[in-house]
Protein backbone atom coordinates (compact mmCIF):
# COMPACT_ATOMS: atom_id res chain seq x y z
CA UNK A 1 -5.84 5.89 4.60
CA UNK A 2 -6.97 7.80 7.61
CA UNK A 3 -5.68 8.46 11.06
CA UNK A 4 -9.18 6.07 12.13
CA UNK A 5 -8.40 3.78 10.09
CA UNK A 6 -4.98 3.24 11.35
CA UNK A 7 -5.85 3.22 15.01
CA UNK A 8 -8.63 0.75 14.30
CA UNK A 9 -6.40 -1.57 12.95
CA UNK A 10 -3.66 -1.24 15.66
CA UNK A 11 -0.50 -1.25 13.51
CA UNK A 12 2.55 -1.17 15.47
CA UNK A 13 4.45 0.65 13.44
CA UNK A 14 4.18 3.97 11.75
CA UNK A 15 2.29 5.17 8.74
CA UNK A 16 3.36 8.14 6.83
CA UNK A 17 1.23 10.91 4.57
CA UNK A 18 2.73 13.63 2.21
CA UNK A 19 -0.04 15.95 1.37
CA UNK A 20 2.87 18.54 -0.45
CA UNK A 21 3.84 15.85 -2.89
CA UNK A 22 7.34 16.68 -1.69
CA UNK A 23 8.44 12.68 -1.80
CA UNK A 24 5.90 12.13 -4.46
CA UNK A 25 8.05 13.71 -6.75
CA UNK A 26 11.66 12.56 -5.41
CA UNK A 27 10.31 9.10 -5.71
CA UNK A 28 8.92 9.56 -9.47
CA UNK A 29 5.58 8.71 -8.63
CA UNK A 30 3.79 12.23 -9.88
CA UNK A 31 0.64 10.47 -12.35
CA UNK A 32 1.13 10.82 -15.52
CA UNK A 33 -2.77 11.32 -16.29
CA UNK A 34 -3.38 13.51 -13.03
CA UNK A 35 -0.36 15.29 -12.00
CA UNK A 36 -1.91 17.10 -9.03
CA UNK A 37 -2.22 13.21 -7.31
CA UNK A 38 0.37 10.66 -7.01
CA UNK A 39 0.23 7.02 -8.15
CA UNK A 40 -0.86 4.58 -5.59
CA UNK A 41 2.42 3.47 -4.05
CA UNK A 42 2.53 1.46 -0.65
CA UNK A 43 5.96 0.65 0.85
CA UNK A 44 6.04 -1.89 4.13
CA UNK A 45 9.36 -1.92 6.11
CA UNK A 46 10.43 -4.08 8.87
CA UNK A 47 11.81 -2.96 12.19
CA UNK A 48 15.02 -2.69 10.59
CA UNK A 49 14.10 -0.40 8.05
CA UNK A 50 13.92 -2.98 4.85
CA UNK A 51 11.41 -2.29 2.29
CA UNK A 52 9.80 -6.24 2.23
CA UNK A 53 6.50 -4.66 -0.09
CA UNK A 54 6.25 -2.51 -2.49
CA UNK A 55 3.45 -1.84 -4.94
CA UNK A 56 3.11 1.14 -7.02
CA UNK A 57 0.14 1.31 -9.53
CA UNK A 58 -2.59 3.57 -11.06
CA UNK A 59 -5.18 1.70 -8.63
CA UNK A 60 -5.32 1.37 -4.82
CA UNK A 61 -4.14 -2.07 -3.29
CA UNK A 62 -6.88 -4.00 -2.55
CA UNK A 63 -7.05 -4.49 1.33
CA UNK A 64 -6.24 -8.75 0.82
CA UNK A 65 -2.83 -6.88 -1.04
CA UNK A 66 -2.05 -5.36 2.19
CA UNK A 67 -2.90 -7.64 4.77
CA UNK A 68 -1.64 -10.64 2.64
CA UNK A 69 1.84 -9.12 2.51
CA UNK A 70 2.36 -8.38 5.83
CA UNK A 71 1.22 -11.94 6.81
CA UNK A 72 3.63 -13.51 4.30
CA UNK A 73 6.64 -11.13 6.03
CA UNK A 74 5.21 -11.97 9.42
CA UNK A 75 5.11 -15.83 8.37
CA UNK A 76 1.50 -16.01 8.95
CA UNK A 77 0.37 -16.05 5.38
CA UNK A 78 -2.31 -19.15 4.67
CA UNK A 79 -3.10 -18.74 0.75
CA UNK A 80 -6.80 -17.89 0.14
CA UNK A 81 -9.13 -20.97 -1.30
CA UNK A 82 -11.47 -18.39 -3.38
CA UNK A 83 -10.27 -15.13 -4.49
CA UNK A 84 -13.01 -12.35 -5.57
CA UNK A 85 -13.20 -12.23 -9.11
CA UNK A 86 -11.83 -9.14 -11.23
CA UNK A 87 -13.88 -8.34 -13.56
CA UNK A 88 -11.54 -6.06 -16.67
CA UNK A 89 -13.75 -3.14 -17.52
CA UNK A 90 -15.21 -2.99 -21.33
C-alpha cells in the first residue's frame, strides 16, 4: 500500500503502516518463514471503531478481497458473475 495509492482511491478513513514491526509482533503476526516481514493482515473498521474485515494470510488480499468487503459493510456488495480463476501452483 502506498501513500498514492491511498489518495487515488479517496478513502475516507485512515490507513495505518508499522515499518518497526512494533504491532506486528503484539498482534502475533511475525512470519513464521520470514521473520523480518509480517504476514499479510488487513483489518477494516467502521466509524465506530468495529473490526467488520479481517484477513490475515501468507499472501496479499487480492484487490476484489478488499473492495468486495467494504461494499458488503457499506451494503453495496452485487456478487461477481465470473471470478478470475486461481490457478494452485505445481
Amino acid at each position: 500500500m502506498s501513500l498514492e495509492w491511498a489518495e487515488k482511491k479517496q478513502f475516507t478513513f485512515a490507513l495505518a503502516s508499522d515499518p518497526e514491526q512494533r504491532i506486528i509482533g503484539k498482534f502475533g503476526l511475525v512470519n513464521p518463514d520470514q521473520p523480518e516481514l509480517s504476514l499479510h493482515a488487513i483489518y477494516l473498521l467502521d466509524g465506530d471503531g468495529r473490526v467488520f474485515y479481517r484477513k490475515v494470510a501468507r499472501r496479499r488480499a487480492y484487490s476484489d478481497e478488499f473492495i468486495d468487503a467494504v461494499d458488503y459493510h457499506n451494503g453495496k456488495y452485487v456478487p461477481r458473475s465470473t471470478a478470475p480463476a486461481v490457478t494452485p501452483a505445481p
